[in-house]
C-alpha atoms as a PDB file:
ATOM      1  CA  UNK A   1     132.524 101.986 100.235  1.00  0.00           C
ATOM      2  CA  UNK A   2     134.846  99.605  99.117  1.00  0.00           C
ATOM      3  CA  UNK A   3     137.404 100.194 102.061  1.00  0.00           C
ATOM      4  CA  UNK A   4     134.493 100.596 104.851  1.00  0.00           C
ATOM      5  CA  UNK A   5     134.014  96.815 103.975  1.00  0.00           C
ATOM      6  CA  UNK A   6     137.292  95.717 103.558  1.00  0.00           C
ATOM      7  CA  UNK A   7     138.021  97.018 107.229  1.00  0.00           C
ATOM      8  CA  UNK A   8     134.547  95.853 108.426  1.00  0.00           C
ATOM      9  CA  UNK A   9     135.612  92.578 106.977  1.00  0.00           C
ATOM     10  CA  UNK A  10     139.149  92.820 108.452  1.00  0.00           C
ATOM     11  CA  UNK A  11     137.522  91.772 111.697  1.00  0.00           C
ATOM     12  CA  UNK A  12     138.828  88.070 112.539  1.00  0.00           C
ATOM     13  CA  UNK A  13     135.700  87.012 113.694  1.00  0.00           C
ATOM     14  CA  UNK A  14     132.341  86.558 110.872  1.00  0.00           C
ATOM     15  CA  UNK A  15     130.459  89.361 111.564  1.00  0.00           C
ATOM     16  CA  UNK A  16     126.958  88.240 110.441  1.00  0.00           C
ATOM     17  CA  UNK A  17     128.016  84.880 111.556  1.00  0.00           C
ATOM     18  CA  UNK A  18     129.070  81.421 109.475  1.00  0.00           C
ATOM     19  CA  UNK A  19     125.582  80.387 109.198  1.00  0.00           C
ATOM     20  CA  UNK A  20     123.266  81.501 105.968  1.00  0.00           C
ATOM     21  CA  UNK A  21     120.083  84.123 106.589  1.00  0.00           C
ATOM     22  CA  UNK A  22     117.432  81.805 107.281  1.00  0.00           C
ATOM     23  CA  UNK A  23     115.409  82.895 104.457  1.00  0.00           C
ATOM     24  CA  UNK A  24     117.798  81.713 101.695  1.00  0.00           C
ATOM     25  CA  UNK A  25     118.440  78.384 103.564  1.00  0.00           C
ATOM     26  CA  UNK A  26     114.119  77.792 103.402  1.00  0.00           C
ATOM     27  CA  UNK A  27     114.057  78.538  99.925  1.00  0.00           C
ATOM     28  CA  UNK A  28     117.020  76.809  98.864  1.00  0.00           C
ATOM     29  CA  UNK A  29     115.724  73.540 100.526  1.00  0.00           C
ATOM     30  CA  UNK A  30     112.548  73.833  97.795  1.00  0.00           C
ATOM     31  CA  UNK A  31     115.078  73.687  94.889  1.00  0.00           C
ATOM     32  CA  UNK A  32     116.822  71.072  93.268  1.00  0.00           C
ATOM     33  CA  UNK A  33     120.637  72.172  93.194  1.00  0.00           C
ATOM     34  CA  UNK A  34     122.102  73.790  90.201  1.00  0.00           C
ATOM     35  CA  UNK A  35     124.123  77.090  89.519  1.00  0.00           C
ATOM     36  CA  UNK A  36     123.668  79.978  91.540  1.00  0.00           C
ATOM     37  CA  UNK A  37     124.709  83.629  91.601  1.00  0.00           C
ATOM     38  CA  UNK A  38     125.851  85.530  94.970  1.00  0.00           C
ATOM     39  CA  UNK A  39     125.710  88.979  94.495  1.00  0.00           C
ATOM     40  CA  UNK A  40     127.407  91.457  97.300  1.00  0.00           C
ATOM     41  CA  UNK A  41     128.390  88.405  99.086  1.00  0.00           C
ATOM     42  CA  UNK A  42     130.653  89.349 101.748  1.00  0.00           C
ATOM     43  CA  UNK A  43     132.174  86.887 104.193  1.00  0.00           C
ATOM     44  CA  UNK A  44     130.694  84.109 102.382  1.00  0.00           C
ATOM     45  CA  UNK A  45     128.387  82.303 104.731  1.00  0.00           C
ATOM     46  CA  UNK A  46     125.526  82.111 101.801  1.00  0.00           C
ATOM     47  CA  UNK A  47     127.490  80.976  99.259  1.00  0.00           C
ATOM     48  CA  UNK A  48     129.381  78.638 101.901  1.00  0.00           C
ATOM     49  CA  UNK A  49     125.937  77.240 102.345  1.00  0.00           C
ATOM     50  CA  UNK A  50     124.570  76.721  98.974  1.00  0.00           C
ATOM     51  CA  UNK A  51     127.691  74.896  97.851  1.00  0.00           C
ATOM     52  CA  UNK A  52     127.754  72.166 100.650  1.00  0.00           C
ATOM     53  CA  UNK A  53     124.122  71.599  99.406  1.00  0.00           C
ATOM     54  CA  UNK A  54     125.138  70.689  96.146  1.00  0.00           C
ATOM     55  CA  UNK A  55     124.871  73.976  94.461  1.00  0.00           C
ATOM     56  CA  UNK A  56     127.407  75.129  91.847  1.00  0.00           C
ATOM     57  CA  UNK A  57     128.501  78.663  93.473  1.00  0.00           C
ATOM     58  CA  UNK A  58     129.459  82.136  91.732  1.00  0.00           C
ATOM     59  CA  UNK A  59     129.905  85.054  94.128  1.00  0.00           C
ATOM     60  CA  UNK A  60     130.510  88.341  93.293  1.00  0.00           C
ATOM     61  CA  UNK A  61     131.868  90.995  96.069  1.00  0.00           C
ATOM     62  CA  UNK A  62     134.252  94.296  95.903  1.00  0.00           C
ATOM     63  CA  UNK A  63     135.920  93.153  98.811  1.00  0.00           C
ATOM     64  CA  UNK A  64     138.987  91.474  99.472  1.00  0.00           C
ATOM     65  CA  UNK A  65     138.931  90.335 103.007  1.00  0.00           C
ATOM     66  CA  UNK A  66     135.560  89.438 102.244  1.00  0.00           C
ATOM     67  CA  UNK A  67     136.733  87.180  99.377  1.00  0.00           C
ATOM     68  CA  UNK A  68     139.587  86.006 101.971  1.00  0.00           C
ATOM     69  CA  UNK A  69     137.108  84.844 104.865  1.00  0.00           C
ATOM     70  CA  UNK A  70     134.698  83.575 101.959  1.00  0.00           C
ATOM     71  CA  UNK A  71     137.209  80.671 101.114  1.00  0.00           C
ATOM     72  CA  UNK A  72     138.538  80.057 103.979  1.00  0.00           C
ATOM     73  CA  UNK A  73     135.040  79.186 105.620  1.00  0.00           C
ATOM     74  CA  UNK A  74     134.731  76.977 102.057  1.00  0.00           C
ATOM     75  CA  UNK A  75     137.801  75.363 103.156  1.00  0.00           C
ATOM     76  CA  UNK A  76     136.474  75.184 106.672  1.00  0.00           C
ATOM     77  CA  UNK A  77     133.248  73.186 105.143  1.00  0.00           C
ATOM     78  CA  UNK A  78     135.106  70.975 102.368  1.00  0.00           C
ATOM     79  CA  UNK A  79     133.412  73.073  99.543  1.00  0.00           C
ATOM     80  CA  UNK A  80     134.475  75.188  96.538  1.00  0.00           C
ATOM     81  CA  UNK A  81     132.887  78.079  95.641  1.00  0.00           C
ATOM     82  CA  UNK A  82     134.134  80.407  92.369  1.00  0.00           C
ATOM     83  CA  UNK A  83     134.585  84.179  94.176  1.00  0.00           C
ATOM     84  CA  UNK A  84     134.951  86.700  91.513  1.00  0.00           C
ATOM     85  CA  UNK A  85     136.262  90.729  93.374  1.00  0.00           C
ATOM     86  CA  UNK A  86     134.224  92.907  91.403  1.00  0.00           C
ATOM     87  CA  UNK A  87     132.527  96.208  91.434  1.00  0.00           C
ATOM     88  CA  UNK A  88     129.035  95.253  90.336  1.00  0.00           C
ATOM     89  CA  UNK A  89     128.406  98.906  88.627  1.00  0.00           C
ATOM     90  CA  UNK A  90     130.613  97.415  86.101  1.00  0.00           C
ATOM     91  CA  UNK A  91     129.607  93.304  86.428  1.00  0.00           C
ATOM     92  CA  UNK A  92     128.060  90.999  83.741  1.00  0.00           C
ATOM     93  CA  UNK A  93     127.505  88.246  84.559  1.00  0.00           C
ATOM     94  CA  UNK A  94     126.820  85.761  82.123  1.00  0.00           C
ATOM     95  CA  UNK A  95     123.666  85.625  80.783  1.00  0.00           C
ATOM     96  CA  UNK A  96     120.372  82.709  80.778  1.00  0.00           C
ATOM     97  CA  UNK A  97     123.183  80.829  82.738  1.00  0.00           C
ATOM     98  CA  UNK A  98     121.662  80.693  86.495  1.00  0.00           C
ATOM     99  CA  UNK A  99     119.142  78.403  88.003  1.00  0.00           C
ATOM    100  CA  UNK A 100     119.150  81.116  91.044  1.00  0.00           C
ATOM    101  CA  UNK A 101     120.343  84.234  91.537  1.00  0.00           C
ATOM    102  CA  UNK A 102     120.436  85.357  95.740  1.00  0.00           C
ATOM    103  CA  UNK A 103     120.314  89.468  96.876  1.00  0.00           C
ATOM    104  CA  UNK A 104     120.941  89.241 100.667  1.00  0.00           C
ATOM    105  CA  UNK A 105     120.791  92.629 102.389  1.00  0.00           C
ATOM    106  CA  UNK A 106     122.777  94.068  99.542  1.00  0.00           C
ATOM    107  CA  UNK A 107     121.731  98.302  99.643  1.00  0.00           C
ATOM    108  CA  UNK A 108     122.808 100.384  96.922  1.00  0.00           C
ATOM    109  CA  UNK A 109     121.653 103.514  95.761  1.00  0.00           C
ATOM    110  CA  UNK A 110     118.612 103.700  93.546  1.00  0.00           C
ATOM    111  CA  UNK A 111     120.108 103.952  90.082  1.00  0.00           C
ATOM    112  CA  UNK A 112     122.441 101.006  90.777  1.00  0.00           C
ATOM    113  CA  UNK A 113     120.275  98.855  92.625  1.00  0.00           C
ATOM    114  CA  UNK A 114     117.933  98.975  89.923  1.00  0.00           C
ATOM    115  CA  UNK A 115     120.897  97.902  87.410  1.00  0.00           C
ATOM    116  CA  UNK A 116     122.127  95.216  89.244  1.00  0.00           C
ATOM    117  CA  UNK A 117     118.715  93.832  89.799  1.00  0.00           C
ATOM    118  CA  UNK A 118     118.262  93.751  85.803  1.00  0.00           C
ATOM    119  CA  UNK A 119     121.572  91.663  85.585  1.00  0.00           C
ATOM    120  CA  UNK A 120     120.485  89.345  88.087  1.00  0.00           C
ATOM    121  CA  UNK A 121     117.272  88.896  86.225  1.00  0.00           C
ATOM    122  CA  UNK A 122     119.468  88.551  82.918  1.00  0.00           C
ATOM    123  CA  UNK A 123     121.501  85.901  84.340  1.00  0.00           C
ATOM    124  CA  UNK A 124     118.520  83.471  84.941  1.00  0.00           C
ATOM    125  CA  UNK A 125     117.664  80.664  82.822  1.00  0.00           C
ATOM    126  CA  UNK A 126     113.901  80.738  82.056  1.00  0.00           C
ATOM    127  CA  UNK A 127     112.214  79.453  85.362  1.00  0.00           C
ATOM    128  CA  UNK A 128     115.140  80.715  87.468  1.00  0.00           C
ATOM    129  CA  UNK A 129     114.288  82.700  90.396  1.00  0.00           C
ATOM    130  CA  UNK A 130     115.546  85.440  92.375  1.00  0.00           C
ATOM    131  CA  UNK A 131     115.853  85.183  96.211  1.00  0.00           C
ATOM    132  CA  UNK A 132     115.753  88.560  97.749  1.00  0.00           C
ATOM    133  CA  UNK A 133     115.798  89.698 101.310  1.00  0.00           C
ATOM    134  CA  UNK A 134     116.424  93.316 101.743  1.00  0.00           C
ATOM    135  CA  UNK A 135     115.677  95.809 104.903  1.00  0.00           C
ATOM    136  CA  UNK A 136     112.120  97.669 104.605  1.00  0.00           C
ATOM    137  CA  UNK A 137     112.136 101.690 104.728  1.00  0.00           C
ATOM    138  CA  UNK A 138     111.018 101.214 108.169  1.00  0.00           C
ATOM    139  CA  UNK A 139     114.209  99.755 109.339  1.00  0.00           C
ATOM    140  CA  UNK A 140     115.355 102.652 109.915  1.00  0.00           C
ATOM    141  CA  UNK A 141     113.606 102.969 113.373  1.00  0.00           C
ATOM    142  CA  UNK A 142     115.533 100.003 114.440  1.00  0.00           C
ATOM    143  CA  UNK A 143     119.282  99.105 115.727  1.00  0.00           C
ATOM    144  CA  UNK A 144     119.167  95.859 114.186  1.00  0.00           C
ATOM    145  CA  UNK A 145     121.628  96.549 111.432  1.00  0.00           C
ATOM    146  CA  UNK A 146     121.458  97.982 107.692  1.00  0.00           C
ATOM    147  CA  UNK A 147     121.857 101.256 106.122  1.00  0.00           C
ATOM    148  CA  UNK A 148     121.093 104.545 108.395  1.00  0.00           C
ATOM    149  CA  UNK A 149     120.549 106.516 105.427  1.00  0.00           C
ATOM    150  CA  UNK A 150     116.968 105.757 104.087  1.00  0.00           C
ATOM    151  CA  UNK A 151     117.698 106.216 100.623  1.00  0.00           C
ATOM    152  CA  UNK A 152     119.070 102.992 100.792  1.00  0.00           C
ATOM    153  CA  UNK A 153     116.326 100.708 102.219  1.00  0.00           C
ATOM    154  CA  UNK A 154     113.990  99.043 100.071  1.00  0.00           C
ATOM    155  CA  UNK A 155     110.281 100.199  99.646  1.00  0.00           C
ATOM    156  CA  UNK A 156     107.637  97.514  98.215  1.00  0.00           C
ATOM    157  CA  UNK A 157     107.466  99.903  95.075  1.00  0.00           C
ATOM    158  CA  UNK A 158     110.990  99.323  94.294  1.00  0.00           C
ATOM    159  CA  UNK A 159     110.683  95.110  94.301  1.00  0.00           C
ATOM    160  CA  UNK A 160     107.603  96.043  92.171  1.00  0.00           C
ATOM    161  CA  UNK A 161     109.698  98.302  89.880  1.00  0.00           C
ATOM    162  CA  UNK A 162     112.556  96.071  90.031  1.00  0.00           C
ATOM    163  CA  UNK A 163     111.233  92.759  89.204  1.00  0.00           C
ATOM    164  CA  UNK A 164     108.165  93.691  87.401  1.00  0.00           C
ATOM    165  CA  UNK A 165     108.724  91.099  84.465  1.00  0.00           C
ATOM    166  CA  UNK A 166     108.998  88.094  86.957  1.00  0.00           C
ATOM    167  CA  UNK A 167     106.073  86.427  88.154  1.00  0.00           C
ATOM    168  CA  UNK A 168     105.874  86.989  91.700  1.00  0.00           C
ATOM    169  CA  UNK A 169     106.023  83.567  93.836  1.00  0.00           C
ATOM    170  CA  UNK A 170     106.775  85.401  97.685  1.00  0.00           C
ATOM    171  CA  UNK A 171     106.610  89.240  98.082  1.00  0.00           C
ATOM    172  CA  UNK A 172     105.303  90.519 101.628  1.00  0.00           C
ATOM    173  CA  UNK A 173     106.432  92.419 103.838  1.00  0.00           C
ATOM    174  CA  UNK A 174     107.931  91.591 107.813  1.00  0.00           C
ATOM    175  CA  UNK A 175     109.302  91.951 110.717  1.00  0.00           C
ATOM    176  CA  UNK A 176     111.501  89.592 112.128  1.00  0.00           C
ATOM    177  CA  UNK A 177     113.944  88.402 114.812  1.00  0.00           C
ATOM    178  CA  UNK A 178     117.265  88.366 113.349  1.00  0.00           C
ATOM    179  CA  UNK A 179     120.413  87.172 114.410  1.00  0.00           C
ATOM    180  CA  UNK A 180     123.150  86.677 112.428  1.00  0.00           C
ATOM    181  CA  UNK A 181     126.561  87.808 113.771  1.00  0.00           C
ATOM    182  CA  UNK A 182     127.486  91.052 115.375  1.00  0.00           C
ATOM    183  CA  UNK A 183     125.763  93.197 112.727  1.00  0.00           C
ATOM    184  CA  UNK A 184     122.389  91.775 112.198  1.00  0.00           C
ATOM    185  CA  UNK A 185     120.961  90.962 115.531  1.00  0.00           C
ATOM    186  CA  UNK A 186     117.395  91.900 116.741  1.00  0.00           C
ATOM    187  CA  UNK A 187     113.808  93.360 115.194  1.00  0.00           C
ATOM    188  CA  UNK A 188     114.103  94.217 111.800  1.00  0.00           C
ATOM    189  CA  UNK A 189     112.058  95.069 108.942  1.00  0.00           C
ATOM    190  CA  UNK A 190     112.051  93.032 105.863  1.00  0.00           C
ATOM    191  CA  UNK A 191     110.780  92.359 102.387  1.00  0.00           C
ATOM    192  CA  UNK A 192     111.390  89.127 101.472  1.00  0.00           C
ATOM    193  CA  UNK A 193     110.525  87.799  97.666  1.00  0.00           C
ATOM    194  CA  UNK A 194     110.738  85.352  95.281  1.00  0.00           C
ATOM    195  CA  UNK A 195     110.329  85.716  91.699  1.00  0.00           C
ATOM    196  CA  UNK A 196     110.247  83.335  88.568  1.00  0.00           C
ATOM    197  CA  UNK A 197     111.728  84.419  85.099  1.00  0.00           C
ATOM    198  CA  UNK A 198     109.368  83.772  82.148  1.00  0.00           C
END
């Protein structure tokens, strides 16, 4: 997996764009900035983002050229962000540190996922919240980008599973128009959520 994203990424042009997923950007304009973690952040346009709105940024990502086009849009935008290459079956971050923590479109099989949604929740200060947008089982009817294996989509049951010990501030289900880059352009079918650590 590692090199299909390093050549995906090896592209010169972004290839779900420069600008964040529209989901992140709304909830990020509700919070006051602080520190936030990117996990699986590819070509950096999220993190980008968060950090020219005042955010302290940590982004995690196994790929190189996505580390490389990560900093140089930063550069682009006048903005530092802290880009750590790391395989997140073996990432800690550190822990009660994060006012945030953001999952965008990041599919991994069930026994990771599940792992690396408990160190995102570990991360959080109290009252820090996770911003998740993920593609729905049903995405897999569409062309709109994601996984074509669907073991790898989300179900509700697995945000449920997941994030169980969060209270629950956004959770539903949706379809929506995306269009971000090459790779993420049409109908797709979401879960989007928001939860709160205790």
């Amino acid at each position: 997996m590692q090199e299909f994203w390093n050549k995906r990424y090896s592209e010169s042009k972004y290839i779900y764009g420069k600008k964040p997923n529209q989901f992140l950007k709304e909830e990020l304009s509700l919070l006051p900035a602080g520190r936030i973690l990117f996990l699986g952040e590819g070509e950096g346009r999220n993190a980008v983002y968060a950090a020219a709105h005042g955010w302290y940024v940590d982004a995690v990502d196994f790929s190189k050229t996505g580390k490389e086009k990560a900093e140089k849009l930063a550069a682009e935008h006048g903005v530092k962000i802290n880009y750590s290459i790391e395989d997140l079956s073996q990432f800690t971050p550190q822990q009660n540190f994060y006012d945030a923590a953001a999952l965008i479109f990041i599919h991994l099989n069930d026994e990771l996922r599940s792992a690396v949604n408990k160190k995102a929740i570990a991360a959080l200060k109290p009252g820090g919240k996770i911003i998740l947008e993920v593609f729905e089982k049903d995405q897999i009817k569409n062309e709109s980008g994601g996984p074509k294996d669907e073991e790898l989509l989300y179900s509700l049951e697995d945000v449920i599973n997941d994030f169980i010990e969060l209270d629950f501030e956004k959770f539903a289900k949706e379809t929506i128009e995306l269009n971000e880059g090459e790779y993420h352009k049409g109908k797709a079918a979401v879960i989007r959520f928001v939860g709160v650590k205790n």
